[in-house]
N, C-alpha and C. Protein backbone atom coordinates (compact mmCIF):
# COMPACT_ATOMS: atom_id res chain seq x y z
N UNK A 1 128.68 87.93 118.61
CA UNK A 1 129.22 89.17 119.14
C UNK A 1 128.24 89.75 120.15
N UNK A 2 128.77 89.97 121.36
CA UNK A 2 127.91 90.71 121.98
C UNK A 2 127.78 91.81 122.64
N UNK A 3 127.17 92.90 123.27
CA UNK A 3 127.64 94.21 123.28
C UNK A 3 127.94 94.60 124.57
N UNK A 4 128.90 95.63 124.56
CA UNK A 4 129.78 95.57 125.82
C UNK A 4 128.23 96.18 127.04
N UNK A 5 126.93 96.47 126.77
CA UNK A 5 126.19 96.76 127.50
C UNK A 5 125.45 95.58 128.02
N UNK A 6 125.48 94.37 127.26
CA UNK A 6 124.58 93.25 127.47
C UNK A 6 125.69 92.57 129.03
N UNK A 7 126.67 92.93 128.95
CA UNK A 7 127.81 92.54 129.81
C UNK A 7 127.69 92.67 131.76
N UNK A 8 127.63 94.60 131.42
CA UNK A 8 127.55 95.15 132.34
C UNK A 8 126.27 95.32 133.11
N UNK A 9 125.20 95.97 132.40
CA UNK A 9 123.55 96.17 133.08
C UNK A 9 122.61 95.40 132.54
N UNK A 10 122.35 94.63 131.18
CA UNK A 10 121.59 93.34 131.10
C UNK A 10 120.56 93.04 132.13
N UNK A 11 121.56 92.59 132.83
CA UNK A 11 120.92 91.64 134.13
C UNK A 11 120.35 92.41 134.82
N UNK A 12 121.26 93.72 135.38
CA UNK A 12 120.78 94.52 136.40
C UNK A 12 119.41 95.28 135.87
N UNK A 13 119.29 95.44 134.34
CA UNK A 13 118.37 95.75 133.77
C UNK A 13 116.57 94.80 134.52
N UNK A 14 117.55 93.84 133.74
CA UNK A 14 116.13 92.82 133.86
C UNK A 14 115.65 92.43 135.59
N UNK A 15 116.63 92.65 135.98
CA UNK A 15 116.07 92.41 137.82
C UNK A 15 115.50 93.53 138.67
N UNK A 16 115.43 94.77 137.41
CA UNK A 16 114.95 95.73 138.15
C UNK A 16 115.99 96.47 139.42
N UNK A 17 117.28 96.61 139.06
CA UNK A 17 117.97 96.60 140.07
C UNK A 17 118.76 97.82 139.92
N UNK A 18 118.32 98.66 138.48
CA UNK A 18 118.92 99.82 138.27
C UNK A 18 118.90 100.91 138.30
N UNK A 19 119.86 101.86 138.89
CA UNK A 19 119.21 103.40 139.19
C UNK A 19 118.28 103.61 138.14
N UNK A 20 117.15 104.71 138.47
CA UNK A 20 116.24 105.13 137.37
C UNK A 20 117.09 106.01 135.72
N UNK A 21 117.74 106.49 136.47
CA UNK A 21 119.09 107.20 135.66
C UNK A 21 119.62 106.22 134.31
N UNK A 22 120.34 104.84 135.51
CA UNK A 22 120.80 104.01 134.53
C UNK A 22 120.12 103.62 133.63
N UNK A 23 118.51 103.09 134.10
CA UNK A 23 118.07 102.24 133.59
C UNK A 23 117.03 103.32 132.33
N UNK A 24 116.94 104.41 132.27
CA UNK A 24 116.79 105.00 131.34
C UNK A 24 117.78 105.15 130.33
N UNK A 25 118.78 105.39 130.81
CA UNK A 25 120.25 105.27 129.52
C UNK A 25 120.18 103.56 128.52
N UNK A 26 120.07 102.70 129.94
CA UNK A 26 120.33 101.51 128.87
C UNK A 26 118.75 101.26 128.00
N UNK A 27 117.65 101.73 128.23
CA UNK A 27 116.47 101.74 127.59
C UNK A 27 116.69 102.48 126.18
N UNK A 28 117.17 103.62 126.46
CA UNK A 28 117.76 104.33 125.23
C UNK A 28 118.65 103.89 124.12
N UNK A 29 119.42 103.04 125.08
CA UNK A 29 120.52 102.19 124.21
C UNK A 29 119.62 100.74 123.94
N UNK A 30 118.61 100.51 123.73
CA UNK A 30 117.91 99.06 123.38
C UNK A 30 117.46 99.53 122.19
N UNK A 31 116.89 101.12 121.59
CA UNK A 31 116.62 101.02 120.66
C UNK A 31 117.38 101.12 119.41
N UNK A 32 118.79 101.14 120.10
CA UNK A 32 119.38 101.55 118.99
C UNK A 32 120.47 100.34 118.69
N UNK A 33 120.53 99.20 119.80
CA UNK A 33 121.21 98.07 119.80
C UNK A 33 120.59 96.96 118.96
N UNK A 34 121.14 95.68 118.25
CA UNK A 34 120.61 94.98 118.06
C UNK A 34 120.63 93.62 118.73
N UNK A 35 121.63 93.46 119.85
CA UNK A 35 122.20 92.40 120.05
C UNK A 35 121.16 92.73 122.19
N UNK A 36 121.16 93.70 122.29
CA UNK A 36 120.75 93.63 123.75
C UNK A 36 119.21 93.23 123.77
N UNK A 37 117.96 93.51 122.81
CA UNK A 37 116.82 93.19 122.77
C UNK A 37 116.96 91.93 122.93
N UNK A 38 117.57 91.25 121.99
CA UNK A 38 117.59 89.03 122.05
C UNK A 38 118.21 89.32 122.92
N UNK A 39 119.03 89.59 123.59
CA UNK A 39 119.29 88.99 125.06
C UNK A 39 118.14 88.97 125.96
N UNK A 40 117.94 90.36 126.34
CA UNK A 40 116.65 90.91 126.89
C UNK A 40 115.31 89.32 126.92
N UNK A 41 115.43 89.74 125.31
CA UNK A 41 113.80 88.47 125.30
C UNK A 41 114.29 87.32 125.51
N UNK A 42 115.54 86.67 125.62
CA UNK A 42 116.11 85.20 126.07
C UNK A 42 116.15 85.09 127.45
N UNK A 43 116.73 86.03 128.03
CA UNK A 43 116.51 85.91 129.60
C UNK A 43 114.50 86.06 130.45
N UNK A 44 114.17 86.70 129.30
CA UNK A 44 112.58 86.53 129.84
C UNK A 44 111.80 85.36 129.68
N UNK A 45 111.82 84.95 128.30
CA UNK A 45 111.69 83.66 128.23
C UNK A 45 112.35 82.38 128.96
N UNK A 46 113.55 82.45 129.48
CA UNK A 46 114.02 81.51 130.26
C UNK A 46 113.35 82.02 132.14
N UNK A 47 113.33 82.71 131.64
CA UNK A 47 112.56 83.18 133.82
C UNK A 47 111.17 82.62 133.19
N UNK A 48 110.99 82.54 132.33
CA UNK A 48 109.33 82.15 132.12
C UNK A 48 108.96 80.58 131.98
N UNK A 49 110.01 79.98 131.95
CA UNK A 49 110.17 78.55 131.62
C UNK A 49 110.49 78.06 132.90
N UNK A 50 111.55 78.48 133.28
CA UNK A 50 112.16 78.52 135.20
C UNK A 50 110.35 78.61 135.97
N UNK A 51 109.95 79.02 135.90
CA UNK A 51 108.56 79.56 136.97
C UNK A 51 107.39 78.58 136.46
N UNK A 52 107.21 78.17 134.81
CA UNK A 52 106.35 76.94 134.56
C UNK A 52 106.59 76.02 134.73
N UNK A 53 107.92 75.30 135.06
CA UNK A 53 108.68 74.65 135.52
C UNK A 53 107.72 74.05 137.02
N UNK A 54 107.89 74.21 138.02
CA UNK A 54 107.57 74.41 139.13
C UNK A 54 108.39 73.54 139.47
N UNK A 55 109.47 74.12 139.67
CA UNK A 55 110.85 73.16 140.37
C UNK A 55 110.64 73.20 141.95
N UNK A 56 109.67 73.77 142.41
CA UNK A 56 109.87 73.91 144.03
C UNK A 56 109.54 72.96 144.59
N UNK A 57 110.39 72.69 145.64
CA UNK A 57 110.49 71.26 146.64
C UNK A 57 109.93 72.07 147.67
N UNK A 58 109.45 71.49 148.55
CA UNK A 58 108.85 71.54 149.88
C UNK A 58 110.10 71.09 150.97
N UNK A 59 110.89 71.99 152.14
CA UNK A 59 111.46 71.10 152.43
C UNK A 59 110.88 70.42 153.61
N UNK A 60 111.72 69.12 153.85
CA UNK A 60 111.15 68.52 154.94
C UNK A 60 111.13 69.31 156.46
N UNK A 61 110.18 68.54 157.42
CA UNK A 61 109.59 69.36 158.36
C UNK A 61 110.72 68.91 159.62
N UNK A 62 111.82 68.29 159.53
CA UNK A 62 112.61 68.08 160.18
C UNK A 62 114.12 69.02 159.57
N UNK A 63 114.15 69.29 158.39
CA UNK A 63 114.83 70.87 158.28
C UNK A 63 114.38 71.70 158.94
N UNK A 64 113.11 71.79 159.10
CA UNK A 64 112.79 73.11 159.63
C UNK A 64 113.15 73.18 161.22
N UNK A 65 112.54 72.04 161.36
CA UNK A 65 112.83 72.05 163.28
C UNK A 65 114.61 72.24 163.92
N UNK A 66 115.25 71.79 162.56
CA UNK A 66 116.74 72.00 163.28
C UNK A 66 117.29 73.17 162.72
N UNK A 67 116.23 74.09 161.67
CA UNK A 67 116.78 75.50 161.41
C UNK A 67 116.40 76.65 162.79
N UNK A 68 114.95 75.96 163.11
CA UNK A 68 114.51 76.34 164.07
C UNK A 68 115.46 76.63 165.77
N UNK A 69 115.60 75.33 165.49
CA UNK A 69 116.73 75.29 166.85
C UNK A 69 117.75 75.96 166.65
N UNK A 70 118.65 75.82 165.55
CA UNK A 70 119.73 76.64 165.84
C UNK A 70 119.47 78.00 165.79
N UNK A 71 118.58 78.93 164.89
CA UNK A 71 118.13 79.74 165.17
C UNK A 71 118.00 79.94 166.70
N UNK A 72 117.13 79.37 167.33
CA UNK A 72 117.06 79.56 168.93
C UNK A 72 118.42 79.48 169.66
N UNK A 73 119.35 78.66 169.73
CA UNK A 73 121.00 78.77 170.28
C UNK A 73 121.40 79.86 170.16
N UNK A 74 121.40 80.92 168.53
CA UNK A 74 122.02 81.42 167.94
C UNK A 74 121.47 82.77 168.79
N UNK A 75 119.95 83.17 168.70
CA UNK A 75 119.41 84.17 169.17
C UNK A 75 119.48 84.82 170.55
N UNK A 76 119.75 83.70 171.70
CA UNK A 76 119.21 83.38 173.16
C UNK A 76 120.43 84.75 173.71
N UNK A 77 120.17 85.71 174.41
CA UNK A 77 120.97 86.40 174.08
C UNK A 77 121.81 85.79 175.94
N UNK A 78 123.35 86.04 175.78
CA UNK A 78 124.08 85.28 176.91
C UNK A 78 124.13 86.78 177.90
N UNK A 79 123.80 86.54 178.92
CA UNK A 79 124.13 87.50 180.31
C UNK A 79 124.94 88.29 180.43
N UNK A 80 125.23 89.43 180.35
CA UNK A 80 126.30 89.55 180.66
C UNK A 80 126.79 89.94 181.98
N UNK A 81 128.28 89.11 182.10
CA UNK A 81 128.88 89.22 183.52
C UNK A 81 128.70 90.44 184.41
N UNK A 82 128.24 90.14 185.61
CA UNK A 82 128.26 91.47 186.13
C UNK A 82 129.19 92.19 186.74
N UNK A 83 130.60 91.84 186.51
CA UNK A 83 131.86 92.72 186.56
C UNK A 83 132.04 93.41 185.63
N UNK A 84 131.82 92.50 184.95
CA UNK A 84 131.98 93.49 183.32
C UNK A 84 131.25 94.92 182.88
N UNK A 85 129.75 94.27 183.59
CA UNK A 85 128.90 95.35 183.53
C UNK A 85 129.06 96.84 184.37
N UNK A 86 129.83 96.47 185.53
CA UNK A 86 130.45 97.26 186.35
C UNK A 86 131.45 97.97 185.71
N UNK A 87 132.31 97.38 185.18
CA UNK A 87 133.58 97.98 184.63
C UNK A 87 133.00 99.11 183.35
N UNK A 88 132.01 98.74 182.50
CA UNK A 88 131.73 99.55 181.50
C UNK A 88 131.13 100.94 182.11
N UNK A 89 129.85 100.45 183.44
CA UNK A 89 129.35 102.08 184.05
C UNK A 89 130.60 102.81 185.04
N UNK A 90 131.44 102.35 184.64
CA UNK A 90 132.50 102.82 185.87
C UNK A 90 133.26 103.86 184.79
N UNK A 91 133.86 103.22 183.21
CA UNK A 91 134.32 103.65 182.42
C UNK A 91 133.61 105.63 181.47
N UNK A 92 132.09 104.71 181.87
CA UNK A 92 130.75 105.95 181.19
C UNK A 92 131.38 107.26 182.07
N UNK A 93 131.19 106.86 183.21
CA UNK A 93 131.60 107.77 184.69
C UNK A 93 132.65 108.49 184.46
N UNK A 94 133.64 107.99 184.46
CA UNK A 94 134.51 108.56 184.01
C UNK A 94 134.94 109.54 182.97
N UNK A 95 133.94 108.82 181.64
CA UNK A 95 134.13 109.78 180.46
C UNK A 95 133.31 111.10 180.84
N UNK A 96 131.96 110.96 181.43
CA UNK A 96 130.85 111.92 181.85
C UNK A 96 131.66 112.94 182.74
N UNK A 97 132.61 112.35 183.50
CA UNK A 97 133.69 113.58 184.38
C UNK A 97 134.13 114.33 183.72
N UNK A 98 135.04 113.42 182.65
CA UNK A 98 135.83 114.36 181.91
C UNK A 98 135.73 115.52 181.04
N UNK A 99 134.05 114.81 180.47
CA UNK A 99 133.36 116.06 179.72
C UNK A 99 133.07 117.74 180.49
N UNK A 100 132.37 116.89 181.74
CA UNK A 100 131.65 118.11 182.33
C UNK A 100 133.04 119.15 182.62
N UNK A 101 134.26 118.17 183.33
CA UNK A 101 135.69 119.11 183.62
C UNK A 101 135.82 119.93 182.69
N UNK A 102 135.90 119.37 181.30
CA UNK A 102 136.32 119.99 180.21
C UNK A 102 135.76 121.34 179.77
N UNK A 103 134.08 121.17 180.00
CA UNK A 103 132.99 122.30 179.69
C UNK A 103 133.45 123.03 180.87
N UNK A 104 133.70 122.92 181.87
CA UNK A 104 133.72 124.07 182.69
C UNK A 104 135.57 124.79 183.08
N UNK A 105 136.23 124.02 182.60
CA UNK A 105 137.46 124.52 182.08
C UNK A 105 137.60 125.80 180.86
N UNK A 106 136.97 125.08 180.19
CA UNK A 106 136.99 125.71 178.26
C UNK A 106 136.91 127.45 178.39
N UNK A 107 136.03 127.91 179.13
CA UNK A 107 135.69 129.52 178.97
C UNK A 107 136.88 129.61 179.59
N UNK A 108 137.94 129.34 180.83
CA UNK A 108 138.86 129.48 181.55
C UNK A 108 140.29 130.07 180.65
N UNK A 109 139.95 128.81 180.18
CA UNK A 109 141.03 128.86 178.81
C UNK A 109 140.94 130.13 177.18
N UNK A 110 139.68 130.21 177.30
CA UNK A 110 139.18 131.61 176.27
C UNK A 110 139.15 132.56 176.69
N UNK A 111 139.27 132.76 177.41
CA UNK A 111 138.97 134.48 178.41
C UNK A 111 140.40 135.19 178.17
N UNK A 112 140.87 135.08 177.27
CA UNK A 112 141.77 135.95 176.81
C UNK A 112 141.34 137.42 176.26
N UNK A 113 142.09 137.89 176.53
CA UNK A 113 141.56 139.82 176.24
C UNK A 113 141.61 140.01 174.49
N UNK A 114 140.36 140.23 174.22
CA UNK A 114 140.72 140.12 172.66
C UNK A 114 140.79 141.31 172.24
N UNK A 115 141.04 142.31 172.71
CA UNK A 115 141.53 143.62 171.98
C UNK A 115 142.92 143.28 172.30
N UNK A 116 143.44 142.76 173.23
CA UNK A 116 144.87 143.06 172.80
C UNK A 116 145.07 141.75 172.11
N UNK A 117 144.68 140.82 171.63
CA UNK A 117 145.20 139.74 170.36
C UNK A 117 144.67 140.96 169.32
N UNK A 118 143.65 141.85 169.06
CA UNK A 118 143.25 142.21 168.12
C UNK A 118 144.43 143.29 167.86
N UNK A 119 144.87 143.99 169.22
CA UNK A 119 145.99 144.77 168.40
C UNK A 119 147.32 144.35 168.03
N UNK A 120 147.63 143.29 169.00
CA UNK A 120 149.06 142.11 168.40
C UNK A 120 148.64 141.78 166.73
N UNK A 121 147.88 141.79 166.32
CA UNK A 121 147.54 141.14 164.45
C UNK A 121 147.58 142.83 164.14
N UNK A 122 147.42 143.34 164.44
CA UNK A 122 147.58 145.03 163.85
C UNK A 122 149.03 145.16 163.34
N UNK A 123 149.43 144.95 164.82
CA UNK A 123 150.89 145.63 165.15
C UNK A 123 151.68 144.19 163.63
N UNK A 124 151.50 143.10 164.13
CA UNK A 124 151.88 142.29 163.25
C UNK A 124 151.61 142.79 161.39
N UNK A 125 150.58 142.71 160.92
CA UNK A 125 150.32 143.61 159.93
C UNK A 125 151.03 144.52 159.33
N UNK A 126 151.10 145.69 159.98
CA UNK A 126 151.83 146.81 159.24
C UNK A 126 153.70 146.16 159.76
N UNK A 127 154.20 145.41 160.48
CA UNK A 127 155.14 144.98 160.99
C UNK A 127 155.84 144.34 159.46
N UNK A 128 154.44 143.46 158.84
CA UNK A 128 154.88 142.71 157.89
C UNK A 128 155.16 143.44 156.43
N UNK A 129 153.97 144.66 156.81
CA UNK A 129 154.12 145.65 155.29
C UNK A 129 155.50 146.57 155.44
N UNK A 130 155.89 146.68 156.19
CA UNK A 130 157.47 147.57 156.31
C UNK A 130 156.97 149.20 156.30
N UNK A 131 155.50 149.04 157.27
CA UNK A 131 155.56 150.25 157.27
C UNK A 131 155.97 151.38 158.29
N UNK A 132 155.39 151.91 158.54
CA UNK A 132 155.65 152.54 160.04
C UNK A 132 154.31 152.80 160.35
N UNK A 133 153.98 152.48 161.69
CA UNK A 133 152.64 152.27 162.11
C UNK A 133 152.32 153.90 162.32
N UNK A 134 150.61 154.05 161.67
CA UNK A 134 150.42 155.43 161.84
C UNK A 134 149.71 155.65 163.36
N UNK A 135 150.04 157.04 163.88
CA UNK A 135 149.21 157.20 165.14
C UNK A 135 147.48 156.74 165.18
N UNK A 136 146.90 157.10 164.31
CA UNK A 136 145.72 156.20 163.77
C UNK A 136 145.52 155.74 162.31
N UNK A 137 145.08 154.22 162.62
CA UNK A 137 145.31 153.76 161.25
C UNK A 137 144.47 153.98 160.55
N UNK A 138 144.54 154.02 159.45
CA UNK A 138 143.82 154.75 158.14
C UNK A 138 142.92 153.46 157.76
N UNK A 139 143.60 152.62 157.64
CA UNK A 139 142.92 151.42 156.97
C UNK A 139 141.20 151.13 157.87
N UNK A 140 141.03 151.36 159.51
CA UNK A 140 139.91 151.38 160.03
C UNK A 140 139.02 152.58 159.90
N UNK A 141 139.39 153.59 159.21
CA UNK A 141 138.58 154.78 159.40
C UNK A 141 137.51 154.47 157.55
């Protein structure tokens, strides 16, 4: 039987891979589990056997030269066309117009008189309460 924690963070436990948060919760839950400790010490002991082991190969020096190369194909960065390059600062240009139009439009468009929007929401207001608007309103004094 094994426990639905050995499932989920176990591993992430043992690789060091867990929020500090988590990995305090499942620490908490080791002392009170019996089944996550033997896991725990089976997976350490097997990383410990894996590493005395010394399974590592060397690879050959003609892998390397054709990781090398394609690496180099892969990296070499390609030109780019110079129409293309044209077409993109032509596009910038354009957007840079539109902005500056826009900024110097914008106040054009705001320069609305705001006492009279401020008294249209008045008038609207008491319009909506069914009252009859007083010669001065009470509600600002």
């Amino acid at each position: 039987m094994r426990c639905g924690f050995a499932e989920s963070l176990l591993q992430g436990y043992f690789d060091g891979e867990l929020t500090a948060a988590t990995a305090e919760e499942f620490e908490h839950h080791l002392q009170q589990c019996v089944h996550c400790p033997v896991e725990l010490a089976n997976m350490d002991l097997l990383s410990e056997r894996l590493r005395l082991a010394q399974l590592y190969e060397v690879a050959p020096t003609s892998l390397r030269k054709k990781i090398c190369s394609d690496l180099r194909s892969i990296a070499s960065p390609t030109p780019m066309p110079q129409v293309l390059l044209w077409h993109w600062l032509a596009a910038a240009a354009a957007l840079l117009l539109l902005a500056i139009a826009g900024w110097i439009v914008s106040p054009v468009l705001r320069t609305q008189d705001y006492q009279v929007e401020f008294a249209e929401q008045i008038v609207d207001a008491h319009v909506h309460c069914n009252r009859p608007i007083p010669t001065v309103c009470t509600e600002c004094e």
